[in-house]
N, C-alpha and C. Protein backbone atom coordinates (compact mmCIF):
# COMPACT_ATOMS: atom_id res chain seq x y z
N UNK A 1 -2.72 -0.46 61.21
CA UNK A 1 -3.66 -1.37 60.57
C UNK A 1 -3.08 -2.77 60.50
N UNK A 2 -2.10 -2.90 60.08
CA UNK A 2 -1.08 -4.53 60.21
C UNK A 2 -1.45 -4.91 61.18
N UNK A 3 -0.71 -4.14 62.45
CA UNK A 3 -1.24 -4.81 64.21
C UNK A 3 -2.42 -5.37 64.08
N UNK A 4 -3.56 -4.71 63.63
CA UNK A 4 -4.85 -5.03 63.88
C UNK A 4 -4.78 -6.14 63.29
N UNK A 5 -4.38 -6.17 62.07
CA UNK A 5 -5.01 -7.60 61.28
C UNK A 5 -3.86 -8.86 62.11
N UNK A 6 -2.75 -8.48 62.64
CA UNK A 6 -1.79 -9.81 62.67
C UNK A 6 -2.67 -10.11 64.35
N UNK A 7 -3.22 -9.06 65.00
CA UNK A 7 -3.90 -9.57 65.95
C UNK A 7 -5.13 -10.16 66.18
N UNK A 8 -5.82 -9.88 64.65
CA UNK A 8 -6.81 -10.58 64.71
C UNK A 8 -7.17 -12.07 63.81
N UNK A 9 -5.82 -12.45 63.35
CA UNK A 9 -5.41 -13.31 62.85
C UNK A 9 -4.80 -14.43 63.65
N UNK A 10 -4.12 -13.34 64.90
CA UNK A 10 -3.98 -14.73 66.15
C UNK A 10 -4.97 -15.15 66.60
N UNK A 11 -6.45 -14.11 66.75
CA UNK A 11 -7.40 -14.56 67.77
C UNK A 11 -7.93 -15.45 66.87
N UNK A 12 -8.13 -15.47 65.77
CA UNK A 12 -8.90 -16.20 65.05
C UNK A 12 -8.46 -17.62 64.95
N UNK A 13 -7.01 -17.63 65.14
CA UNK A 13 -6.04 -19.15 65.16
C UNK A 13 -6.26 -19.86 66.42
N UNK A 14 -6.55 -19.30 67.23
CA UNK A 14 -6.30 -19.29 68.66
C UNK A 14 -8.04 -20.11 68.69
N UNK A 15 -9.28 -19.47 68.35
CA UNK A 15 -10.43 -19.37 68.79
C UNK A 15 -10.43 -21.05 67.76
N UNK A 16 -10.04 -20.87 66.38
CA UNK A 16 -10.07 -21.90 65.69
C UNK A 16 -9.48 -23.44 66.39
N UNK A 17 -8.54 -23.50 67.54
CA UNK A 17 -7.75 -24.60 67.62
C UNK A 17 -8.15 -24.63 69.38
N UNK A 18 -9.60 -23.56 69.55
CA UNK A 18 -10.23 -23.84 70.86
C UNK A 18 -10.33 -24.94 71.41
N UNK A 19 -10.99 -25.81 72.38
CA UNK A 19 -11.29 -26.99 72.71
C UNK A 19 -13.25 -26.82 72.86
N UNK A 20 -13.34 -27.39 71.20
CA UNK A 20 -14.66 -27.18 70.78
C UNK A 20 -15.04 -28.83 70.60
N UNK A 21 -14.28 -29.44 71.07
CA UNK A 21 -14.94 -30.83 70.13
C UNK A 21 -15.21 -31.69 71.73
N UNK A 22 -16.79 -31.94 72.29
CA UNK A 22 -17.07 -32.36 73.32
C UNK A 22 -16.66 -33.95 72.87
N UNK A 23 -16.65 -34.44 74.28
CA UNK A 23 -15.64 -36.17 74.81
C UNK A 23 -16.95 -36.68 75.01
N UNK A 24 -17.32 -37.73 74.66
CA UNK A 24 -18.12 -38.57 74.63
C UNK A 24 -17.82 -40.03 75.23
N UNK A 25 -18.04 -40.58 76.65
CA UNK A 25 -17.22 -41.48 76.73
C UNK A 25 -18.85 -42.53 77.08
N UNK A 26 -18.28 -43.74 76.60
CA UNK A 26 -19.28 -44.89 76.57
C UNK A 26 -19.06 -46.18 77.00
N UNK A 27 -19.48 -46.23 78.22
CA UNK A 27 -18.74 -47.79 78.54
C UNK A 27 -19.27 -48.88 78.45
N UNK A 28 -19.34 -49.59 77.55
CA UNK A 28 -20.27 -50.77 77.36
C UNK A 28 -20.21 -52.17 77.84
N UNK A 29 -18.93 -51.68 78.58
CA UNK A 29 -18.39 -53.25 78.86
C UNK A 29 -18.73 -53.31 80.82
N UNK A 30 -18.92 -54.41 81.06
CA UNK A 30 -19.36 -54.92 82.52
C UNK A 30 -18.54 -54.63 83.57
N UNK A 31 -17.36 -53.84 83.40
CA UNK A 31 -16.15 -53.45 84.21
C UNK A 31 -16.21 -51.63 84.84
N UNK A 32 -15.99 -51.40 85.59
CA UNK A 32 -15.72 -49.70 85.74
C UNK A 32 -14.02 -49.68 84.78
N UNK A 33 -14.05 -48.02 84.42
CA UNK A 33 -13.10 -47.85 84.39
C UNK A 33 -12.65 -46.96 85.02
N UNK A 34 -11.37 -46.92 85.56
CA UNK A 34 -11.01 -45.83 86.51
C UNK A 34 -9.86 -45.85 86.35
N UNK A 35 -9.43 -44.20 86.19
CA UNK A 35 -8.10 -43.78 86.05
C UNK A 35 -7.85 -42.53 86.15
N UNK A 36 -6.76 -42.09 85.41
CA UNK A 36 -7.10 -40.62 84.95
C UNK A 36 -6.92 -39.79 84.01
N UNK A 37 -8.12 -39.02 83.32
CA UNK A 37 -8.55 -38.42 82.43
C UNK A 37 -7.26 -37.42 82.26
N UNK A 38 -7.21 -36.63 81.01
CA UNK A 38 -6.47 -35.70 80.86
C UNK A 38 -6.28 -34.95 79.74
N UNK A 39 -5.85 -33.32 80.29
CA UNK A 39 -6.21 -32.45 78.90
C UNK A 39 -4.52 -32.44 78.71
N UNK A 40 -4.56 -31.62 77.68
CA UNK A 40 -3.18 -31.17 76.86
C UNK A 40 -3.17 -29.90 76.09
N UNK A 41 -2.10 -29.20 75.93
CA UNK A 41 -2.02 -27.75 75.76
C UNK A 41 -2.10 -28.10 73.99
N UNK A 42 -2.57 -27.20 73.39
CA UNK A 42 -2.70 -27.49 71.89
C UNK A 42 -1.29 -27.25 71.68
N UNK A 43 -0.33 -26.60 72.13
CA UNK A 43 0.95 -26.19 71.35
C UNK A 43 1.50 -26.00 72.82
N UNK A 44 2.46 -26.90 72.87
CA UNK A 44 3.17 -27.03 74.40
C UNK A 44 4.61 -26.45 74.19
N UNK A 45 4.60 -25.87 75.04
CA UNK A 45 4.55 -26.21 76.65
C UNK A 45 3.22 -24.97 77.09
N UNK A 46 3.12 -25.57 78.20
CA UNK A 46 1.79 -24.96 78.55
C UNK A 46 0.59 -25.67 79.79
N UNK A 47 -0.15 -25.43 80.23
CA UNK A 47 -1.02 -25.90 81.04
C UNK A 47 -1.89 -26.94 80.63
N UNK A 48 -1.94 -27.95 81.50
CA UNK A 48 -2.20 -29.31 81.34
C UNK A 48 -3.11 -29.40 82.35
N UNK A 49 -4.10 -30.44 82.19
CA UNK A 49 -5.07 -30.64 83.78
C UNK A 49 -5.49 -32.09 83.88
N UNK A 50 -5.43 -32.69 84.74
CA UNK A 50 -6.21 -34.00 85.25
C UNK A 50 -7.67 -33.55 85.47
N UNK A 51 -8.38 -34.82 85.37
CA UNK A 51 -10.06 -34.91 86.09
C UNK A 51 -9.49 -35.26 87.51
N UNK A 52 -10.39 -34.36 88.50
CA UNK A 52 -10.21 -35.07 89.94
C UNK A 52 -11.17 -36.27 89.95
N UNK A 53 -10.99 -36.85 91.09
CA UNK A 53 -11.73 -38.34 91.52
C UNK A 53 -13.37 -37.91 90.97
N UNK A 54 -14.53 -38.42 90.56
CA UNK A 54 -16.14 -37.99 90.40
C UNK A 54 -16.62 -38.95 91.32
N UNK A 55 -17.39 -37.92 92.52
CA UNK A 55 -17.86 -38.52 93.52
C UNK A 55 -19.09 -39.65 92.90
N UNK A 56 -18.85 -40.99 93.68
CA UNK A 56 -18.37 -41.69 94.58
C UNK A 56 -17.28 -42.04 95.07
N UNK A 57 -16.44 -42.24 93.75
CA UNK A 57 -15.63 -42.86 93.17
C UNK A 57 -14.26 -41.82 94.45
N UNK A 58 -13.09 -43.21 93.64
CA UNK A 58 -12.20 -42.37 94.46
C UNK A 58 -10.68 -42.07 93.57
N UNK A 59 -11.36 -42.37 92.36
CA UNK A 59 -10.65 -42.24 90.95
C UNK A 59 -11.25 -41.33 89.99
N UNK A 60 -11.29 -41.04 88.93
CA UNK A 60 -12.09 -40.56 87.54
C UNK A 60 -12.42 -42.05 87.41
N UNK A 61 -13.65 -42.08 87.36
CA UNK A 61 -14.41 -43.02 87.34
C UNK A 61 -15.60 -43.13 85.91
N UNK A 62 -15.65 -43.64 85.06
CA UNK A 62 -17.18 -43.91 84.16
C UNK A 62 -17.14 -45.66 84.71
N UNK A 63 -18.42 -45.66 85.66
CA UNK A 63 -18.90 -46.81 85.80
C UNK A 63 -18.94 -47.93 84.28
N UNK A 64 -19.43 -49.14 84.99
CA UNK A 64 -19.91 -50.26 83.93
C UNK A 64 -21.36 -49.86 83.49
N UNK A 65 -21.06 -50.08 82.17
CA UNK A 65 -22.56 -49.14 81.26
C UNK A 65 -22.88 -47.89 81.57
N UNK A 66 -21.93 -47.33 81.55
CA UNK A 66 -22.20 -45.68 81.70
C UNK A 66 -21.81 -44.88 80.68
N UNK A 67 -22.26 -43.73 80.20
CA UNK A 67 -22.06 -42.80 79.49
C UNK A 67 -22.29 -41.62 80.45
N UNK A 68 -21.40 -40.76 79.33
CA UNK A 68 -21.20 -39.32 79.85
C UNK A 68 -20.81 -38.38 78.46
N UNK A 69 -21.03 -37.28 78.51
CA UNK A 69 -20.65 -36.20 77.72
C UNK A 69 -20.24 -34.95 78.04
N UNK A 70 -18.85 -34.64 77.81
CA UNK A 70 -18.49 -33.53 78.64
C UNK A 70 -18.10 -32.28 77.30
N UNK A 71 -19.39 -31.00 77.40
CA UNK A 71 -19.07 -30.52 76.13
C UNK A 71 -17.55 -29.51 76.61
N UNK A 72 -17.33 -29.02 77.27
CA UNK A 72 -16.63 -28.28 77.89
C UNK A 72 -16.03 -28.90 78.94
N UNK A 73 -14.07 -28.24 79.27
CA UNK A 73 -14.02 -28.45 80.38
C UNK A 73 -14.62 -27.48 81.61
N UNK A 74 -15.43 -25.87 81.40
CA UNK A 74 -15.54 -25.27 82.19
C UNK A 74 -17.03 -26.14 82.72
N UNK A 75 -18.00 -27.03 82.10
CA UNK A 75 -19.12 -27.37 82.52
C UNK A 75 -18.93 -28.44 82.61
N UNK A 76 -17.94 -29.36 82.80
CA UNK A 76 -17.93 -30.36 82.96
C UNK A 76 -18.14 -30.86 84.19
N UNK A 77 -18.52 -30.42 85.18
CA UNK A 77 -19.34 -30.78 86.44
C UNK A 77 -20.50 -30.61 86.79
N UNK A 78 -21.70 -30.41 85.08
CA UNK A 78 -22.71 -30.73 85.19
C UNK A 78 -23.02 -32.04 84.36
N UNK A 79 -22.33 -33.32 83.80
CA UNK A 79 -22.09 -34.06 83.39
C UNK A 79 -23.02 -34.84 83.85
N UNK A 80 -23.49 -36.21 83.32
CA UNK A 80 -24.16 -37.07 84.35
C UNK A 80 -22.92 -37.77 85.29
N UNK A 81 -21.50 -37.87 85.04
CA UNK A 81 -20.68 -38.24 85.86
C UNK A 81 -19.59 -37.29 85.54
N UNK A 82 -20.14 -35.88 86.72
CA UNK A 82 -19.15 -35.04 86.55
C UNK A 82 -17.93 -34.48 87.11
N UNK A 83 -17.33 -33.74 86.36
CA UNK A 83 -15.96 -33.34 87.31
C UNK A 83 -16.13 -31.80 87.45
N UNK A 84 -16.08 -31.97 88.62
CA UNK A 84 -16.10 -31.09 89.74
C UNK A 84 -14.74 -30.32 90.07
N UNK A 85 -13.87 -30.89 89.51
CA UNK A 85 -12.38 -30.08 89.58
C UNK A 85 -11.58 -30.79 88.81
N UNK A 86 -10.75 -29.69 88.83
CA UNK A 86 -9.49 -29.99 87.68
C UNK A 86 -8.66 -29.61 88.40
N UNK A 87 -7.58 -30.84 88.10
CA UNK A 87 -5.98 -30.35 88.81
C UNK A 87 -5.35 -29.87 87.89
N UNK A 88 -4.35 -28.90 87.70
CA UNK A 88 -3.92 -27.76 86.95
C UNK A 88 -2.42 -27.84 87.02
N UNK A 89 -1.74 -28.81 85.78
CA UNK A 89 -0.04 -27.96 85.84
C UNK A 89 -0.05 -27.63 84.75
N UNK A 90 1.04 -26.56 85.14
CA UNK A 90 1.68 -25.64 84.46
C UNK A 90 3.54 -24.99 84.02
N UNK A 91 4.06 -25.99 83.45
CA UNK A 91 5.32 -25.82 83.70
C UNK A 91 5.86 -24.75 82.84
N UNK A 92 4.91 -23.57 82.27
CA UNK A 92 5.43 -22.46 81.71
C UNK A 92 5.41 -20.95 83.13
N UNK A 93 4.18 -21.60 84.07
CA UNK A 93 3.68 -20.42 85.16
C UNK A 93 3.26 -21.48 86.41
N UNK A 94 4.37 -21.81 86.84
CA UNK A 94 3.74 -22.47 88.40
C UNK A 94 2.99 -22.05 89.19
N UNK A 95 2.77 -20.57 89.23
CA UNK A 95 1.66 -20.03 89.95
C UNK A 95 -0.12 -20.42 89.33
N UNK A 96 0.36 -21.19 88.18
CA UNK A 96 -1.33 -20.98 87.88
C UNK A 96 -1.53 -22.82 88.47
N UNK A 97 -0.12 -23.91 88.95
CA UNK A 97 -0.91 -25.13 89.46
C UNK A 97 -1.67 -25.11 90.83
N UNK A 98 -2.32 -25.85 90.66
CA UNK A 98 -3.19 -26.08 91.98
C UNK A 98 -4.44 -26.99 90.75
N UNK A 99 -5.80 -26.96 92.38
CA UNK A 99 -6.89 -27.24 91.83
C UNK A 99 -7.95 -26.26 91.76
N UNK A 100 -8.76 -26.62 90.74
CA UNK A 100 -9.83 -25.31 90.29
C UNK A 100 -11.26 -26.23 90.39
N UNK A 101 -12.06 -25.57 90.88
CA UNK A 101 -13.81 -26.09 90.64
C UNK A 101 -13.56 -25.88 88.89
N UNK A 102 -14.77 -27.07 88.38
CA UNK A 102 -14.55 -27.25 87.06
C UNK A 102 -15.19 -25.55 86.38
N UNK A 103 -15.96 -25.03 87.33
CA UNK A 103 -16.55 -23.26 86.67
C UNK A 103 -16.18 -22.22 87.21
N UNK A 104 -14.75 -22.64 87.70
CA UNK A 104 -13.27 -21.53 87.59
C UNK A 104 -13.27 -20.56 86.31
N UNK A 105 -13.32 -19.18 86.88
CA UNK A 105 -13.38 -18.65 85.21
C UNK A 105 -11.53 -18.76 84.89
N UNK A 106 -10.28 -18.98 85.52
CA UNK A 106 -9.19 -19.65 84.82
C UNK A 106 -9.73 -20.68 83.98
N UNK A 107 -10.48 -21.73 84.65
CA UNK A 107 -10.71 -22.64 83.41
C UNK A 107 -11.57 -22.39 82.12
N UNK A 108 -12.50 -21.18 82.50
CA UNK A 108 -13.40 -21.18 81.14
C UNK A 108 -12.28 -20.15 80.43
N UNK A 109 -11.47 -19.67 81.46
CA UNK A 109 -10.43 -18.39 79.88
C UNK A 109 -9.60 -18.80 79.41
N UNK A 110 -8.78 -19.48 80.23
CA UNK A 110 -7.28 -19.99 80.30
C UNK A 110 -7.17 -21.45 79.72
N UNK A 111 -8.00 -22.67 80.20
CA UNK A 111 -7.91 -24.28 79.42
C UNK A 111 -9.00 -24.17 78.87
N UNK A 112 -10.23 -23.76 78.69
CA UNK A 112 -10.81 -23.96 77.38
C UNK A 112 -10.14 -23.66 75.99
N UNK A 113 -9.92 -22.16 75.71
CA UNK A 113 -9.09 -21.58 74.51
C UNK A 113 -7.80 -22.89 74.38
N UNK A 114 -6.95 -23.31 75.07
CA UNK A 114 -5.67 -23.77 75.25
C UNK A 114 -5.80 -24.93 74.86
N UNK A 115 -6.78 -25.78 75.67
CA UNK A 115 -6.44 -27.36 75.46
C UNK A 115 -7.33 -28.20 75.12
N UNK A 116 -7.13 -29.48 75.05
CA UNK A 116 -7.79 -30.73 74.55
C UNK A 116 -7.67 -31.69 75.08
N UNK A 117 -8.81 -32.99 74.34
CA UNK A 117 -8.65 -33.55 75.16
C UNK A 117 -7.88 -34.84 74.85
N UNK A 118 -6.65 -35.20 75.24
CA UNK A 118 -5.64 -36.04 75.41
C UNK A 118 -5.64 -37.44 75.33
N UNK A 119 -6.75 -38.04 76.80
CA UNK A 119 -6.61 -39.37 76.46
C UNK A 119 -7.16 -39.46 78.29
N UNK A 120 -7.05 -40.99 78.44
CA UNK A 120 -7.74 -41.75 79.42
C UNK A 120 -7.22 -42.76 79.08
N UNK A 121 -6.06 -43.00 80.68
CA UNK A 121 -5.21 -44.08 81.04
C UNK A 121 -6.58 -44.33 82.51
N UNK A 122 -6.45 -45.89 82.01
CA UNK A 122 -7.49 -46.19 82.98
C UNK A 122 -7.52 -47.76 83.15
N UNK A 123 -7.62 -48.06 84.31
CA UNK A 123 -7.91 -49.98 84.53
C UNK A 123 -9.12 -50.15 84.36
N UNK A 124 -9.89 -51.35 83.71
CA UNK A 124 -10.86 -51.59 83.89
C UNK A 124 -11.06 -52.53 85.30
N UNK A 125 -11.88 -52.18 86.16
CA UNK A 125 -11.85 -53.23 86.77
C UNK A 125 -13.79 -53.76 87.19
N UNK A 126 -13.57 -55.02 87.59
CA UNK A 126 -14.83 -55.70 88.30
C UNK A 126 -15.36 -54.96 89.25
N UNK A 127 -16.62 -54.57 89.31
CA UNK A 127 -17.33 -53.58 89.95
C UNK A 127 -17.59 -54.49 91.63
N UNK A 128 -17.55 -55.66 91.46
CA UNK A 128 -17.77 -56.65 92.49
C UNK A 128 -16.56 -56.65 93.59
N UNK A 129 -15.16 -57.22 92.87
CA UNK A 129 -14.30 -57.86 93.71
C UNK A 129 -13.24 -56.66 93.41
N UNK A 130 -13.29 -55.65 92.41
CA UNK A 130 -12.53 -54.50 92.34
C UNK A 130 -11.17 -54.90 91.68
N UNK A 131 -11.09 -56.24 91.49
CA UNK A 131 -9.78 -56.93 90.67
C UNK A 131 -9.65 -56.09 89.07
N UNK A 132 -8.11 -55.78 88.83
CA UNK A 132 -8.22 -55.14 87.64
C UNK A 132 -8.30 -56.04 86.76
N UNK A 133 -9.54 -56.05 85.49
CA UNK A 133 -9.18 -56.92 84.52
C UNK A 133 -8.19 -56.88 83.00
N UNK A 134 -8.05 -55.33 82.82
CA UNK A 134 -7.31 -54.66 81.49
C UNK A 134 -6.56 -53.17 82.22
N UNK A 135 -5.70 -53.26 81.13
CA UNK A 135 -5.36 -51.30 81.35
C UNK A 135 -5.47 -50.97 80.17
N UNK A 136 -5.73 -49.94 80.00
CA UNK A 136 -5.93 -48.96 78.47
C UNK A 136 -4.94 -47.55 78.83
N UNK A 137 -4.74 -47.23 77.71
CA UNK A 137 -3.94 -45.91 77.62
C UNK A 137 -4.47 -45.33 76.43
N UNK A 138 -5.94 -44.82 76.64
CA UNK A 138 -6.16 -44.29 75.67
C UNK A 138 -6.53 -42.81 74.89
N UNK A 139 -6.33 -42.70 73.84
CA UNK A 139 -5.89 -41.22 73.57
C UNK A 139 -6.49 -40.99 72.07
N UNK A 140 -5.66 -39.35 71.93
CA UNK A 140 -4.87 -39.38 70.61
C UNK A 140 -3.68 -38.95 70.42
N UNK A 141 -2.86 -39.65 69.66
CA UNK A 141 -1.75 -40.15 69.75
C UNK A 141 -1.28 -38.88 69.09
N UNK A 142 -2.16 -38.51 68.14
CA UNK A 142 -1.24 -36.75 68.01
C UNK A 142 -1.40 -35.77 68.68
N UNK A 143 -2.03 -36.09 70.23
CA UNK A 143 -1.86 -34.81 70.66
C UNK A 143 -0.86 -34.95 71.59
N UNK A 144 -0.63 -36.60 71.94
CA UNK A 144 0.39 -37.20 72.83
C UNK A 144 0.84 -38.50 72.46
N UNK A 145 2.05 -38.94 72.19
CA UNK A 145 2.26 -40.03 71.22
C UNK A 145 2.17 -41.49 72.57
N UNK A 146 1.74 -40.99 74.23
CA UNK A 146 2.05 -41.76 75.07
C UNK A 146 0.68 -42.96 74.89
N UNK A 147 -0.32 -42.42 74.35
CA UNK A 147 -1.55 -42.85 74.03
C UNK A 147 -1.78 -43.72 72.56
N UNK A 148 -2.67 -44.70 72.69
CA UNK A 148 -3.40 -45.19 71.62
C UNK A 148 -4.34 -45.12 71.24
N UNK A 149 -5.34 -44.92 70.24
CA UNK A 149 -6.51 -44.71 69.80
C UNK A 149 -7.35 -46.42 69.35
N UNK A 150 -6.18 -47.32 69.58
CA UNK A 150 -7.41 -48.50 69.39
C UNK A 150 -6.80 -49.40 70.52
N UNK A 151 -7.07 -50.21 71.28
CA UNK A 151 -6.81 -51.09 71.78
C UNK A 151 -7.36 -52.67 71.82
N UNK A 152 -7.05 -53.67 72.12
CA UNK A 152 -7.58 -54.87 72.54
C UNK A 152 -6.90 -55.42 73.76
N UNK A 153 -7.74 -55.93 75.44
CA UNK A 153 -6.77 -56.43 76.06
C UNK A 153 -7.53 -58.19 75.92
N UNK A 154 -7.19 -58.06 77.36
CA UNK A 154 -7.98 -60.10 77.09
C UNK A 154 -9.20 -60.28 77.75
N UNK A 155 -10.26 -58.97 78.35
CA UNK A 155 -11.19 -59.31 78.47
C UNK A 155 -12.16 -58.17 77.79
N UNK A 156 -11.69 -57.11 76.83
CA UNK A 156 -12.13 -55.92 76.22
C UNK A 156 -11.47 -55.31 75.33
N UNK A 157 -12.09 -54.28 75.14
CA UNK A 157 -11.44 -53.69 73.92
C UNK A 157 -12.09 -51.76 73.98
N UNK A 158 -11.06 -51.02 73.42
CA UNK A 158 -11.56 -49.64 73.58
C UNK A 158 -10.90 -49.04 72.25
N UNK A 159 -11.72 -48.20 71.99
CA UNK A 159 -11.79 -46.90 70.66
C UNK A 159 -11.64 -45.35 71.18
N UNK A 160 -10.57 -44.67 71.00
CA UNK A 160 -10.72 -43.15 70.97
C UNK A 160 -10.85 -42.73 69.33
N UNK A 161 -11.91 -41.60 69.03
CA UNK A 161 -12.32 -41.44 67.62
C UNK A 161 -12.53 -40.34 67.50
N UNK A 162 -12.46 -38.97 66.57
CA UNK A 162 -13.19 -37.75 66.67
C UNK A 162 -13.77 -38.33 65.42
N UNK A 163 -15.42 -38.11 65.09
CA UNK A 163 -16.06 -37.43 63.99
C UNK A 163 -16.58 -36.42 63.72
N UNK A 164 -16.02 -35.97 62.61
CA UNK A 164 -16.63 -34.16 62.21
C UNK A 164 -17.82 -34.11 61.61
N UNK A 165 -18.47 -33.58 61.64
CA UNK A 165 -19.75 -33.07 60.80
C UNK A 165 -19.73 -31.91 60.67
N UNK A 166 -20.63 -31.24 59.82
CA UNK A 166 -20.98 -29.62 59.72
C UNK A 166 -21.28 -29.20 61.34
N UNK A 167 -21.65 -29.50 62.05
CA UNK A 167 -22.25 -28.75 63.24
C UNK A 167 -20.70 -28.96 64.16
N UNK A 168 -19.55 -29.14 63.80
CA UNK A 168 -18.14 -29.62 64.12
C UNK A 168 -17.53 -30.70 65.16
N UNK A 169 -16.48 -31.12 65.56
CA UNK A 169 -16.02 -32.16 65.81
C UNK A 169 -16.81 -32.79 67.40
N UNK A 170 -16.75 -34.14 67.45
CA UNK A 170 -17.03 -35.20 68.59
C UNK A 170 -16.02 -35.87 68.66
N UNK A 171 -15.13 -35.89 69.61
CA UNK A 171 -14.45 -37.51 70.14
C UNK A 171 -15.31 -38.08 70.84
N UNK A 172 -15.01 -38.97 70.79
CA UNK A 172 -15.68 -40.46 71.83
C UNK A 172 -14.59 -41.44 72.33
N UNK A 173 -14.77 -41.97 73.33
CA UNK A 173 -14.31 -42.90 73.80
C UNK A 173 -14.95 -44.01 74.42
N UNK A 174 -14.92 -45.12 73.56
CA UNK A 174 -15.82 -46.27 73.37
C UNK A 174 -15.32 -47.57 74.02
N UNK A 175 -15.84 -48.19 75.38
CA UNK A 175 -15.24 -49.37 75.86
C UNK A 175 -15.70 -50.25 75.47
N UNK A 176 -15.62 -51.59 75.40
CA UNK A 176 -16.34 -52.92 74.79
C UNK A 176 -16.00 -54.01 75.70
């Protein structure tokens, strides 16, 4: 009877610290941003994933004035700018890196339960002449201290934020 309960006390920790809180990213400012996206293991070491490039693009791309919402990483390549694959390391099981279509059931078993979402290091640049105008490194800083959650450069400005409500958590990531 113990077993049972200490095992259903992990699943419940485990299911609780899921990656339930969909990314909301909003670009309001006249620039693309392009870089790359990225998850993080809730309790590392553990499996980590990049966004691959979102066709057109030849980066992770959210255009100028674009939004997107990605509730999941396993559906996140039905997005209005979606990803279609995830690159996959793993420095606890090298056999599980490579790349996965984003509705890999590894990704709906294995990085949904596991991870979150990290942050978006990204240039903004001019959709015209492709010149970079800012870089952002943006995140949350407790899930990776490499990231910031507010920035200002000299032609913009960006917000990473979760808000909770009863129906449970949203990050966003807000360009200006």
């Amino acid at each position: 009877m113990k077993k049972i309960t200490l095992l259903l006390s992990a699943l419940a920790g485990v299911l609780a610290f899921a990656q339930t809180s969909p990314l909301v990213i909003q670009n309001y400012s006249a620039y693309n941003a392009e870089g790359r996206l990225r998850t993080s293991p809730i309790s590392a070491p553990g499996p980590y994933m990049y966004a691959a490039p979102n066709i057109p693009y030849g980066s992770f791309t959210i255009p100028a004035g674009g939004f997107t919402q990605y509730d999941k990483f396993s559906t996140a390549g039905t997005a209005p700018y979606g990803i279609t694959l995830w690159y996959v390391g793993d420095p606890t099981n090298p056999a599980n890196n490579g790349t996965y279509a984003y509705n890999h059931p590894f990704i709906a078993t294995v990085m949904d339960p596991s991870n979150v979402w990290a942050g978006f290091d990204f240039f903004l640049k001019d959709p015209v002449t492709q010149n970079g105008v800012d870089h952002f490194r943006m995140g949350d800083p407790a899930v990776d201290p490499w990231f910031v959650s507010t920035a200002t450069g000299i032609n913009s400005s960006a917000d990473w934020f979760t808000i909770t409500t009863p129906s449970g958590p949203t990050t966003y990531l807000q360009i200006f």
